[in-house]
Protein backbone atom coordinates (compact mmCIF):
# COMPACT_ATOMS: atom_id res chain seq x y z
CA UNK A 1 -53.02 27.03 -31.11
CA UNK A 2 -55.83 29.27 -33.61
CA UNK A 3 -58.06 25.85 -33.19
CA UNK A 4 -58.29 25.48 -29.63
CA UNK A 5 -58.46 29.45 -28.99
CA UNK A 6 -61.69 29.46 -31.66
CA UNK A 7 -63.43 26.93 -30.65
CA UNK A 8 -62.67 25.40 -26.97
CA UNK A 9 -63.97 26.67 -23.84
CA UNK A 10 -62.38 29.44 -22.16
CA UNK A 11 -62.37 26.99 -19.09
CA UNK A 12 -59.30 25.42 -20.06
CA UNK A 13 -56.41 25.31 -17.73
CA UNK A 14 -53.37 23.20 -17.75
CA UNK A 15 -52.90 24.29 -21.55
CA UNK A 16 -52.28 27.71 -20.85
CA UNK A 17 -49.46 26.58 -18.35
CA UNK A 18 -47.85 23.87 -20.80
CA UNK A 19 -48.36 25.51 -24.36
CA UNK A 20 -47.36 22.54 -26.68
CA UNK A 21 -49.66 20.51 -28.88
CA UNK A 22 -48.69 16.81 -27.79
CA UNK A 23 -48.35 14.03 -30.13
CA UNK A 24 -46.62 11.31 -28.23
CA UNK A 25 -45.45 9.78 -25.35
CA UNK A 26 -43.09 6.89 -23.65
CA UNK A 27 -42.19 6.34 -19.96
CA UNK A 28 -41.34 9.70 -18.36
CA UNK A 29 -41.25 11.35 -21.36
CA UNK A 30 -43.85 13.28 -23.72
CA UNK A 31 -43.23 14.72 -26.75
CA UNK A 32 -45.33 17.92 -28.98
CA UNK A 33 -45.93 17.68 -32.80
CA UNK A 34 -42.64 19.84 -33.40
CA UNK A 35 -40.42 16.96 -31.72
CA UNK A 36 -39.50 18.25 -28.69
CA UNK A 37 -38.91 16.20 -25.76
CA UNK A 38 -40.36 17.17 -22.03
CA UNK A 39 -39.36 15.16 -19.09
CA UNK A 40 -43.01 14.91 -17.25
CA UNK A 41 -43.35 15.68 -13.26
CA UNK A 42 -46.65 16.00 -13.86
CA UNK A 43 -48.06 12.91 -15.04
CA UNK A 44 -51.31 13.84 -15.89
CA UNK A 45 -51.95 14.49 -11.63
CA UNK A 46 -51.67 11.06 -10.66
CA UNK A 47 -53.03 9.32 -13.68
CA UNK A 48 -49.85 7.67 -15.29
CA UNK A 49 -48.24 6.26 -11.82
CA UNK A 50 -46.08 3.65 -14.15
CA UNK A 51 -45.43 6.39 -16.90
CA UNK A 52 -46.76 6.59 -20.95
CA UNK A 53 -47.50 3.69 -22.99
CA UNK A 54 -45.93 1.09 -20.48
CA UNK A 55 -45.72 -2.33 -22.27
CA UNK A 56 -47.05 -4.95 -20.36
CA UNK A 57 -50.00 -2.97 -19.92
CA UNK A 58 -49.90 -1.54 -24.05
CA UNK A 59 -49.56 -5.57 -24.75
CA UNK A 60 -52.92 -6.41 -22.86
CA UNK A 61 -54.80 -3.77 -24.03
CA UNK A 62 -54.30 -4.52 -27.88
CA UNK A 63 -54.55 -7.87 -27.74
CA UNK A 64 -58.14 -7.41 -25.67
CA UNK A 65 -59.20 -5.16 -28.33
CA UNK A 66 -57.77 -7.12 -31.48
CA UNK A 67 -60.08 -10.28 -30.44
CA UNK A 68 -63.08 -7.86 -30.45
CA UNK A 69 -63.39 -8.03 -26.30
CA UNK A 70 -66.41 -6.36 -25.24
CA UNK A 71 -66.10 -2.35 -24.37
CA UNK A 72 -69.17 -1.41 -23.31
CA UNK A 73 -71.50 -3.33 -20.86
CA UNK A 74 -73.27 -1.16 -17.97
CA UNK A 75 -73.17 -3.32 -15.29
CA UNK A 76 -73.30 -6.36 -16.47
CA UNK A 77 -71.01 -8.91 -15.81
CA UNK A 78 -68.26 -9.54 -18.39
CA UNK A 79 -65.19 -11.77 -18.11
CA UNK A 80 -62.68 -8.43 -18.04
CA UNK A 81 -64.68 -7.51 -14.78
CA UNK A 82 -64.10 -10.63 -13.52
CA UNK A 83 -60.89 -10.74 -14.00
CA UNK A 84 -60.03 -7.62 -12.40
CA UNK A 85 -61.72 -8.16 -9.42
CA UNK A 86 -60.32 -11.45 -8.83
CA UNK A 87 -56.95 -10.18 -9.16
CA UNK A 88 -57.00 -6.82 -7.07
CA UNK A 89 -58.46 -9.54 -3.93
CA UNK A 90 -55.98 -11.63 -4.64
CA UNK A 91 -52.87 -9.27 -5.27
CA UNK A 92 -54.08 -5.95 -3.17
CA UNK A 93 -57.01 -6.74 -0.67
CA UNK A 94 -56.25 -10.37 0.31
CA UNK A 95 -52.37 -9.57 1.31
CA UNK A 96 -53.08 -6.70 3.39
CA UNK A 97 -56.17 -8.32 5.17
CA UNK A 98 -58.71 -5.71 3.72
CA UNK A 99 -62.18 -6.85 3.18
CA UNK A 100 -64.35 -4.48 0.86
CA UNK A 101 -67.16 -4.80 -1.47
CA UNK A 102 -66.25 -2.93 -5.20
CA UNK A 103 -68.55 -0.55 -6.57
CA UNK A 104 -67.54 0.68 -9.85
CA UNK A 105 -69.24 3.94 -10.51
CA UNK A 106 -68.66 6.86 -13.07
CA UNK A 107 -65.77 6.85 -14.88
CA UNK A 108 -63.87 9.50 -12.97
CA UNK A 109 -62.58 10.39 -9.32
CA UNK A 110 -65.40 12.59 -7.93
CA UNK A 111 -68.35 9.87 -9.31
CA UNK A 112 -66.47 7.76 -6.50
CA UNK A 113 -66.64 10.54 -4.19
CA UNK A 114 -70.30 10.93 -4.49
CA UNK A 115 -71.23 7.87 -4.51
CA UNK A 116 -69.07 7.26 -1.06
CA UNK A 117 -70.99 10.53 0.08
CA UNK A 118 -74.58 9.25 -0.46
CA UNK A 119 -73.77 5.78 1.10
CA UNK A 120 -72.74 7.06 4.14
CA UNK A 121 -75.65 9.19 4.27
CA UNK A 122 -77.89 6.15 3.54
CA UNK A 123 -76.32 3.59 5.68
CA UNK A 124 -76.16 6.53 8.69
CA UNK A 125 -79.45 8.14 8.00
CA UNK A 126 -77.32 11.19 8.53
CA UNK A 127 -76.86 14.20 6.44
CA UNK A 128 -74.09 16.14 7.27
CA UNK A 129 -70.06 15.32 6.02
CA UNK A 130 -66.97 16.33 7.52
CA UNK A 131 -63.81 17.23 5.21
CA UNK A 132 -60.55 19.43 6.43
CA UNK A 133 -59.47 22.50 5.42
CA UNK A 134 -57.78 22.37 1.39
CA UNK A 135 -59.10 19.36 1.20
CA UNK A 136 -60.11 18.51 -2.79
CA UNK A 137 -62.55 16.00 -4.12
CA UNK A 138 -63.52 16.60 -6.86
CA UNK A 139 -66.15 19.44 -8.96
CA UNK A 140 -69.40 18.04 -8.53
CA UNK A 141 -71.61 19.55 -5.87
CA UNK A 142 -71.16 16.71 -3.47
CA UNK A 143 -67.43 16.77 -3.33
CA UNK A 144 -67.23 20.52 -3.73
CA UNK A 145 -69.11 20.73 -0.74
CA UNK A 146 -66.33 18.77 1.56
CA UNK A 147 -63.58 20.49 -0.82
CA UNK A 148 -61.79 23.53 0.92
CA UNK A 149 -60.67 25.89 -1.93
CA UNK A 150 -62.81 28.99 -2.33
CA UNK A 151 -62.48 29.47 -5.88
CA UNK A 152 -63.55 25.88 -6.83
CA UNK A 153 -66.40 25.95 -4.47
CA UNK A 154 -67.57 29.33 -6.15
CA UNK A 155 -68.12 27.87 -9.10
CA UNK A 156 -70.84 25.68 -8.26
CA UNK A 157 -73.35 28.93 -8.54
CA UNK A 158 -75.94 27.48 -5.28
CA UNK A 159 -75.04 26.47 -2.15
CA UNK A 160 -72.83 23.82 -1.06
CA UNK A 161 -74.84 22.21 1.65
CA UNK A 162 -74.53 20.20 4.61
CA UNK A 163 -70.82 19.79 5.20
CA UNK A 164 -68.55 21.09 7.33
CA UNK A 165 -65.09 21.77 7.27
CA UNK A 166 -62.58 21.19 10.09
CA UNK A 167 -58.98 22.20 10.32
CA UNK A 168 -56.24 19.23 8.74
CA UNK A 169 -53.15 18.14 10.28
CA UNK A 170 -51.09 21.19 10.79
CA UNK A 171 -53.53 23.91 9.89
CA UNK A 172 -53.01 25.64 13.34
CA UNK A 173 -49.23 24.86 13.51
CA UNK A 174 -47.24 22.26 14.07
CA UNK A 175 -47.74 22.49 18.26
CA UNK A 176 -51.74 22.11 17.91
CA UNK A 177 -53.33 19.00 17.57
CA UNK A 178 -56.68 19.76 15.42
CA UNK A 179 -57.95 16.86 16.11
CA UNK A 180 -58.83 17.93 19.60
CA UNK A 181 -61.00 20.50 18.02
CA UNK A 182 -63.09 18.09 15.95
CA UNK A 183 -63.32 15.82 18.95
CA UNK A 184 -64.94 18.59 21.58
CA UNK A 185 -67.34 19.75 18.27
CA UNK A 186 -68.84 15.49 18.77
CA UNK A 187 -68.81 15.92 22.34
CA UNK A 188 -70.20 19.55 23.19
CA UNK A 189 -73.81 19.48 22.08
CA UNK A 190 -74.22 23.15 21.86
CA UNK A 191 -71.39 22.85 19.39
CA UNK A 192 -73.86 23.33 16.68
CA UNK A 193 -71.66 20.35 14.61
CA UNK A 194 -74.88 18.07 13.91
CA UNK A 195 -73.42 14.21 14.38
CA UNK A 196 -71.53 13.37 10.75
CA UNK A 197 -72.62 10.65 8.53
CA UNK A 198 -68.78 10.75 7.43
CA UNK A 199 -65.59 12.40 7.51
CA UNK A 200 -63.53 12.35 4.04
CA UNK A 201 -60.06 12.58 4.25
CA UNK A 202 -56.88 12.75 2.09
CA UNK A 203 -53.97 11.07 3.79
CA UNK A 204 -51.85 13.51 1.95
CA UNK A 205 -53.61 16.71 0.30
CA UNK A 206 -52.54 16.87 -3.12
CA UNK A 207 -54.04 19.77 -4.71
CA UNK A 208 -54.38 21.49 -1.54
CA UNK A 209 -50.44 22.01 -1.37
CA UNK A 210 -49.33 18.19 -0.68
CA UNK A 211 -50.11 18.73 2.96
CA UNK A 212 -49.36 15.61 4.87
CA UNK A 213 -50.89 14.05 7.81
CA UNK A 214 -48.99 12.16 10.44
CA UNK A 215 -49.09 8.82 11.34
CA UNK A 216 -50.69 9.99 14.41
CA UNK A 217 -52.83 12.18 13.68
CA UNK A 218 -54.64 9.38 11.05
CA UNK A 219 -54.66 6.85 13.87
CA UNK A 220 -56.93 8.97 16.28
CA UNK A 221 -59.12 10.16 13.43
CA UNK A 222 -59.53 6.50 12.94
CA UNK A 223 -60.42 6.24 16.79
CA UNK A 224 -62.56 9.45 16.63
CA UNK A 225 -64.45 8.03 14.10
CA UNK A 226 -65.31 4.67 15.09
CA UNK A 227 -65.95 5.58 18.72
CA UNK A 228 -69.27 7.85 17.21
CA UNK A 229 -69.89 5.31 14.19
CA UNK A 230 -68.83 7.75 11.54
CA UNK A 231 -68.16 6.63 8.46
CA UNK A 232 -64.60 7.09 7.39
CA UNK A 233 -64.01 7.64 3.66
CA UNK A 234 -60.41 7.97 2.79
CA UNK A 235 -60.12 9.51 -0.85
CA UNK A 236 -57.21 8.14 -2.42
CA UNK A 237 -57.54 8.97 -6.35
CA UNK A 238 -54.67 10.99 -6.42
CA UNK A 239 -52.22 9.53 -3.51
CA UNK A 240 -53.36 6.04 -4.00
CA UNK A 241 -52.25 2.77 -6.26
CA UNK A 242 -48.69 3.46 -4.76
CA UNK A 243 -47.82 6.87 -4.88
CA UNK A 244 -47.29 7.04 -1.52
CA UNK A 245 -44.86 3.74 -1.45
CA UNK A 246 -47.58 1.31 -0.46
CA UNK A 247 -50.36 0.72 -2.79
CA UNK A 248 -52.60 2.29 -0.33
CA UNK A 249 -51.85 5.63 1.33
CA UNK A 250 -53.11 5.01 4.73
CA UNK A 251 -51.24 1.52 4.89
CA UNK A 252 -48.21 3.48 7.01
CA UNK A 253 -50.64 4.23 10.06
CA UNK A 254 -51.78 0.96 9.58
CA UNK A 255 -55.79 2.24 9.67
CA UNK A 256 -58.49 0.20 7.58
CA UNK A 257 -61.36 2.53 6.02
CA UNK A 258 -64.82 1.88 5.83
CA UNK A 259 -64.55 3.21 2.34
CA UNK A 260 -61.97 4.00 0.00
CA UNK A 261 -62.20 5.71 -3.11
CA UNK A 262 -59.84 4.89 -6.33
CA UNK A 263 -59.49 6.29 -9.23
CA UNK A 264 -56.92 8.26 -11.69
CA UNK A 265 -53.97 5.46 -11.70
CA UNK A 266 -56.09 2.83 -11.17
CA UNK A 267 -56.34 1.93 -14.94
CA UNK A 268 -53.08 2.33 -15.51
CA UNK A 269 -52.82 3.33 -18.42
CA UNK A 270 -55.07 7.01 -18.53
CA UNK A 271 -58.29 5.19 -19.42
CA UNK A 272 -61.08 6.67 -17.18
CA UNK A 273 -61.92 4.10 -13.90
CA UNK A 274 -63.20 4.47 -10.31
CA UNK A 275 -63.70 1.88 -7.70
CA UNK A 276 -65.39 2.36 -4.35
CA UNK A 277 -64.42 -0.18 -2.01
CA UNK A 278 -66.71 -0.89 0.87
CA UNK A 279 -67.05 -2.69 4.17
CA UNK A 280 -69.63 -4.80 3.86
CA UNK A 281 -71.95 -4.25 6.38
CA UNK A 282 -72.28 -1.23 4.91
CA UNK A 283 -73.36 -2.14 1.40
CA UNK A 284 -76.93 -1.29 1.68
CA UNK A 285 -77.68 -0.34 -2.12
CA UNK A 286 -80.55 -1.23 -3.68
CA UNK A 287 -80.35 -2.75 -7.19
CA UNK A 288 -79.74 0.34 -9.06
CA UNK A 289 -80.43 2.91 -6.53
CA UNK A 290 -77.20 4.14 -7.76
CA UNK A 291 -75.91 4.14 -11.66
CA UNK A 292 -74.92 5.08 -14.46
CA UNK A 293 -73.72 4.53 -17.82
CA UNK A 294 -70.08 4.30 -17.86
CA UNK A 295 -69.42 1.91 -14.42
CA UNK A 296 -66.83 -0.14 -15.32
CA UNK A 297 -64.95 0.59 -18.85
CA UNK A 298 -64.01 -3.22 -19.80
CA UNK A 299 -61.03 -1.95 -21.59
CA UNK A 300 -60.09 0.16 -18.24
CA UNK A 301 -60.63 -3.43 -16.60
CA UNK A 302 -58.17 -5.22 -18.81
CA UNK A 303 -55.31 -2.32 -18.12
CA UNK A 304 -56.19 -2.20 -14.63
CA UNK A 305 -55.80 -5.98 -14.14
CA UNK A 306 -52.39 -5.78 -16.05
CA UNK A 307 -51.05 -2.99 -14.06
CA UNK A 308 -51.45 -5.38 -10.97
CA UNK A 309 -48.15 -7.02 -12.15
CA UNK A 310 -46.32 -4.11 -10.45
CA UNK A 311 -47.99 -5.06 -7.18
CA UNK A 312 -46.89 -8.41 -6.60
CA UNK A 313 -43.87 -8.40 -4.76
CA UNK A 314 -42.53 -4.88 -2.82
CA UNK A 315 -40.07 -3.87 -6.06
CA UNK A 316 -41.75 -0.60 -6.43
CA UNK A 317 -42.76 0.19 -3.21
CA UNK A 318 -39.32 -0.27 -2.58
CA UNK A 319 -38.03 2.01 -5.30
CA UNK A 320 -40.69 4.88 -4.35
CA UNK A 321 -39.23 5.29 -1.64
CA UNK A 322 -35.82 5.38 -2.30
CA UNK A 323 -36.52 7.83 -4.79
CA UNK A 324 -38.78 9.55 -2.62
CA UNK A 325 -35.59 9.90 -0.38
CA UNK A 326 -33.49 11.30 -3.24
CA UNK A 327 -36.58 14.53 -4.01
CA UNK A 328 -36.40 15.25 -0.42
CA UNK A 329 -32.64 15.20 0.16
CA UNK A 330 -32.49 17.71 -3.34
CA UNK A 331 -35.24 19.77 -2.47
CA UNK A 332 -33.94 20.44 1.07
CA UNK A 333 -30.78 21.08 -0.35
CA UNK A 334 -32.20 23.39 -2.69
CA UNK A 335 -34.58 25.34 -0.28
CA UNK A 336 -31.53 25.70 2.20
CA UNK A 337 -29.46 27.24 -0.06
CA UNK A 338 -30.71 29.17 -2.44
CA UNK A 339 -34.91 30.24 -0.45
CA UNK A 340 -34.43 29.96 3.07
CA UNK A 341 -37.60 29.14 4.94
CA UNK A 342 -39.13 27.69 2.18
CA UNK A 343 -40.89 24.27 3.09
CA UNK A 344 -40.30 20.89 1.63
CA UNK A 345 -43.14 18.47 2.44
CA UNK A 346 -44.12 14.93 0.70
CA UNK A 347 -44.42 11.35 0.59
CA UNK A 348 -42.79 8.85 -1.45
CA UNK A 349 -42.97 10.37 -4.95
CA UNK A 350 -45.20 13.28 -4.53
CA UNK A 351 -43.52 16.35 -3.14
CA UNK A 352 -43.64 20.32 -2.79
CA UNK A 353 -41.73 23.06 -1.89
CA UNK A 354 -43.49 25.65 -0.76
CA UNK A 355 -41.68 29.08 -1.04
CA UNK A 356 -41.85 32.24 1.03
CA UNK A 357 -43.09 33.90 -1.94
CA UNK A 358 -46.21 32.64 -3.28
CA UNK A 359 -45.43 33.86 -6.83
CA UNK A 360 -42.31 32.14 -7.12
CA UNK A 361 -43.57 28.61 -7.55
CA UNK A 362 -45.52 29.72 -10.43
CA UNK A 363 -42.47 31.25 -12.09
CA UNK A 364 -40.14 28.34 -11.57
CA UNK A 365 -42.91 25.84 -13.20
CA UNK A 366 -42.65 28.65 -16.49
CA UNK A 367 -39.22 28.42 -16.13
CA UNK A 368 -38.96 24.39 -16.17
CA UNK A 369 -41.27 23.99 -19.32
CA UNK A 370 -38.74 26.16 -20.81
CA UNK A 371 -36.44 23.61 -20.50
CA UNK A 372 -38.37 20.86 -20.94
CA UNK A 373 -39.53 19.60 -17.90
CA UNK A 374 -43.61 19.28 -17.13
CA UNK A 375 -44.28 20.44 -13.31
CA UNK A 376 -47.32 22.18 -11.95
CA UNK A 377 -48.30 24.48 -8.96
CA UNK A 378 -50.94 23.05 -5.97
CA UNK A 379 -52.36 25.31 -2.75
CA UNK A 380 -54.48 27.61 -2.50
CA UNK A 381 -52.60 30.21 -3.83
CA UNK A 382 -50.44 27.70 -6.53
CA UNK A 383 -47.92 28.78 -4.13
CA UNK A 384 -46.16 25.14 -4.13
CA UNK A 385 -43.89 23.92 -6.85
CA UNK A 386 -45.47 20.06 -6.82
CA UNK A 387 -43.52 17.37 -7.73
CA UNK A 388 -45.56 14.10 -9.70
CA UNK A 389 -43.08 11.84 -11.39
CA UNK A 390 -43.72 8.78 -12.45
CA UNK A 391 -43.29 5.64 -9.78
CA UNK A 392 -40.86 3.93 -12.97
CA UNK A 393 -38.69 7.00 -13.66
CA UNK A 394 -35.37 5.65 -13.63
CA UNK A 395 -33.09 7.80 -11.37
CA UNK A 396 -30.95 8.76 -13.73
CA UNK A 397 -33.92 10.35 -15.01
CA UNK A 398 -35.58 11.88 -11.46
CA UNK A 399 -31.75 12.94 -11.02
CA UNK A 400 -32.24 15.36 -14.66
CA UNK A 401 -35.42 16.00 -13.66
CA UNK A 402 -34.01 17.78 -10.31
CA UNK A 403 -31.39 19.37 -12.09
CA UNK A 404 -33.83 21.27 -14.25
CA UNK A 405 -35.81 22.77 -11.21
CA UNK A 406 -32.64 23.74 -9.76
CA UNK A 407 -31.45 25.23 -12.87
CA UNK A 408 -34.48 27.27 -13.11
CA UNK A 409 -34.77 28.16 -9.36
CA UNK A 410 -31.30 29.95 -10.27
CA UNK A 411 -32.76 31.43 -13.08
CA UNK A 412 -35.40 33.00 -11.46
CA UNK A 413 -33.78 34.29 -8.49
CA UNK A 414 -31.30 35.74 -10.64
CA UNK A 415 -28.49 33.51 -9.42
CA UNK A 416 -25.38 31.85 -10.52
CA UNK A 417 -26.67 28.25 -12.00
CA UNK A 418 -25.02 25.48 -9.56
CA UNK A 419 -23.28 22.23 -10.62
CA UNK A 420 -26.20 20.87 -10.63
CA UNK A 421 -27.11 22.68 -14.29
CA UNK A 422 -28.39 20.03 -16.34
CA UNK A 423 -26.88 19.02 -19.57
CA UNK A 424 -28.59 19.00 -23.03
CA UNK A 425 -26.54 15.83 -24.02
CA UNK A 426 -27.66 14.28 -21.11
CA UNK A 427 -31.18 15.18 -22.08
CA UNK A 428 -30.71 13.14 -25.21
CA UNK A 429 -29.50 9.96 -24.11
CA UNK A 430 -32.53 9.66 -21.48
């Protein structure tokens, strides 16, 4: 590790958690320059939805590149663009009745953000956004300002302006409905909430502790916000391109955006792309009032387009959520008998358990890259063990994968190991 102590910022994270030097990596699995295997629950936070070097996706990408395609073209139009945005109408938006403009702008999650920030602002004339309590969007000033954790936020070093943060789904306990909050803010006018351009949401909050809202509760944030012609962004980089299930997270409540924000999985394949897509009435951008010089990777394009594949029939929304069903039923098992009182909370194949001590989720995450398994903390506090697999882990896989966390639950309590103690043949043949 001597190079990367010498010479690479101190602002590193997730290496100090996972201490290996990766060299490779196939479906669920990654393995370091030593040859050890790790069974990954982390999947890069939402990046690798259909796992490591899949091969449909591998197989477009090298033959794009072998005929010299183009990589690099601004915004100019080039046939991989094209192609990519024909195919998400015709396999995403056109099925599920969605009409949107696409905006591709930086590379990464929070250039979406920003740019869905300053549009609503534009199109509203409006400056000030609404975002919920935990909520994270990424580390540029714009979506730090609508992100709720402290520490983040503090590391912007000026103010983080005209937002305002209102309490999520369950903030104030399972009896209180926050939305009735937010709603008498809009309706009081010595509130001192000036009228929103937008409210950004997360359907479920991912880094915030995978806090998730109801059916419900999205519907009448839908209703709040159309009735006072507030734009609603829902930011699905991290929940989106089916982890969730559905290829959008807000398709259960059966709500329609006026913008959505993609990135992370969206490629596919861990090459950096983000898509904004719009209503549009509301694309009022002048030609080049917003840019920049990596909007739309044409490599990213051609993995993107390939990844679509997965999307058209229900096969893997299908198998999401059985598998989701399989976490839950484990982790509940888990939590009831060995941490009472801890909470279990998650959609399709992102779950947490949230312990009654906040250091133990930390410790059980140490204890699982002990033996071998990739899993990282969210909240506020990293006080939830958060679960990421892949969407294509096969359950024979997800099954070892559970058998390691219980395994090192035990360990850490200082408990007997269960039946459940995975075995290191079993290990080998997956």
């Amino acid at each position: 590790m001597i190079t990367f102590e010498q010479h690479e910022s101190e602002v590193r994270g997730y290496c100090r958690t996972f201490p290996a030097i990766f060299s490779s990596a196939k479906g669920a699995w990654m393995t370091d320059i030593e040859g050890r295997r790790y069974l990954d629950f982390f999947c890069g936070a939402g990046v690798l939805n259909y796992g490591h070097n899949p091969d449909r996706i591998k197989q477009a990408l090298l033959a794009y590149l072998m005929r010299d395609g183009i990589t690099h073209t601004l915004d100019m139009y080039s046939e991989a663009k094209q192609r990519f945005i024909e195919r998400f109408y015709e396999v995403i938006l056109q099925p599920r009745g969605l009409h949107y403009k696409f905006q591709f702008p930086g590379p990464t999650g929070t250039n979406a953000v920003e740019a869905a920030l300053k549009l609503a602002r534009k199109v509203t004339g409006r400056e000030q956004v609404v975002g919920f309590t935990n909520a994270f969007h990424g580390m540029t000033l714009g979506a730090l300002a609508v992100t709720g954790n402290g520490f983040k936020r503090a590391g912007a070093g000026v103010p983080l302006s005209n937002s305002a943060a209102v309490p999520f789904d369950g903030y104030l306990g399972a009896d209180t409905d926050t939305l009735d909050y937010f709603e008498a803010l809009l309706k009081d006018g010595g509130s001192g909430m000036d009228m929103p351009a937008a409210v950004i949401v997360e359907t479920v909050q991912a880094e915030g502790g995978v806090n998730v809202a109801s059916v419900q509760w999205l519907q009448r944030l839908r209703r709040i916000t159309a009735e006072y012609g507030i734009v609603l962004i829902v930011d699905d980089i991290q929940v989106g391109c089916g982890r969730t299930g559905r290829f959008f997270s807000f398709e259960e409540a059966g709500i329609v955006p006026d913008i959505v924000t993609l990135s992370k999985s969206l490629s596919g394949y861990g090459l950096p792309l983000a898509l904004v897509l719009i209503k549009p009435e509301l694309d009022q951008w002048a030609p080049g009032e917003h840019n920049g010089t990596f909007r739309g990777h044409c490599p990213a394009f051609v993995t993107a387009t390939a990844a679509l594949q997965f999307w058209q029939n229900d096969a893997l929304t299908q198998a999401v959520q059985k598998k989701g069903q399989q976490v839950e039923q484990r982790l509940q098992s888990m939590a009831e008998r060995l941490t009472p009182g801890a909470q279990v909370r998650g959609r399709g194949l992102i779950w947490g358990i949230e312990f009654g001590d906040p250091l133990l989720a930390g410790r059980v995450s140490q204890a699982c890259f002990e033996r071998g398994l990739i899993i990282e903390t969210a909240g506020i506090d990293d006080q939830v063990l958060k679960l990421l697999p892949s969407l294509t882990i096969t359950e024979q896989e997800l099954t070892y994968g559970l058998d390691v966390i219980e395994d090192s639950l035990c360990a850490v309590l200082g408990v007997p190991a269960t039946a459940h103690t995975p075995k290191a043949a079993l290990a080998k043949a997956i």
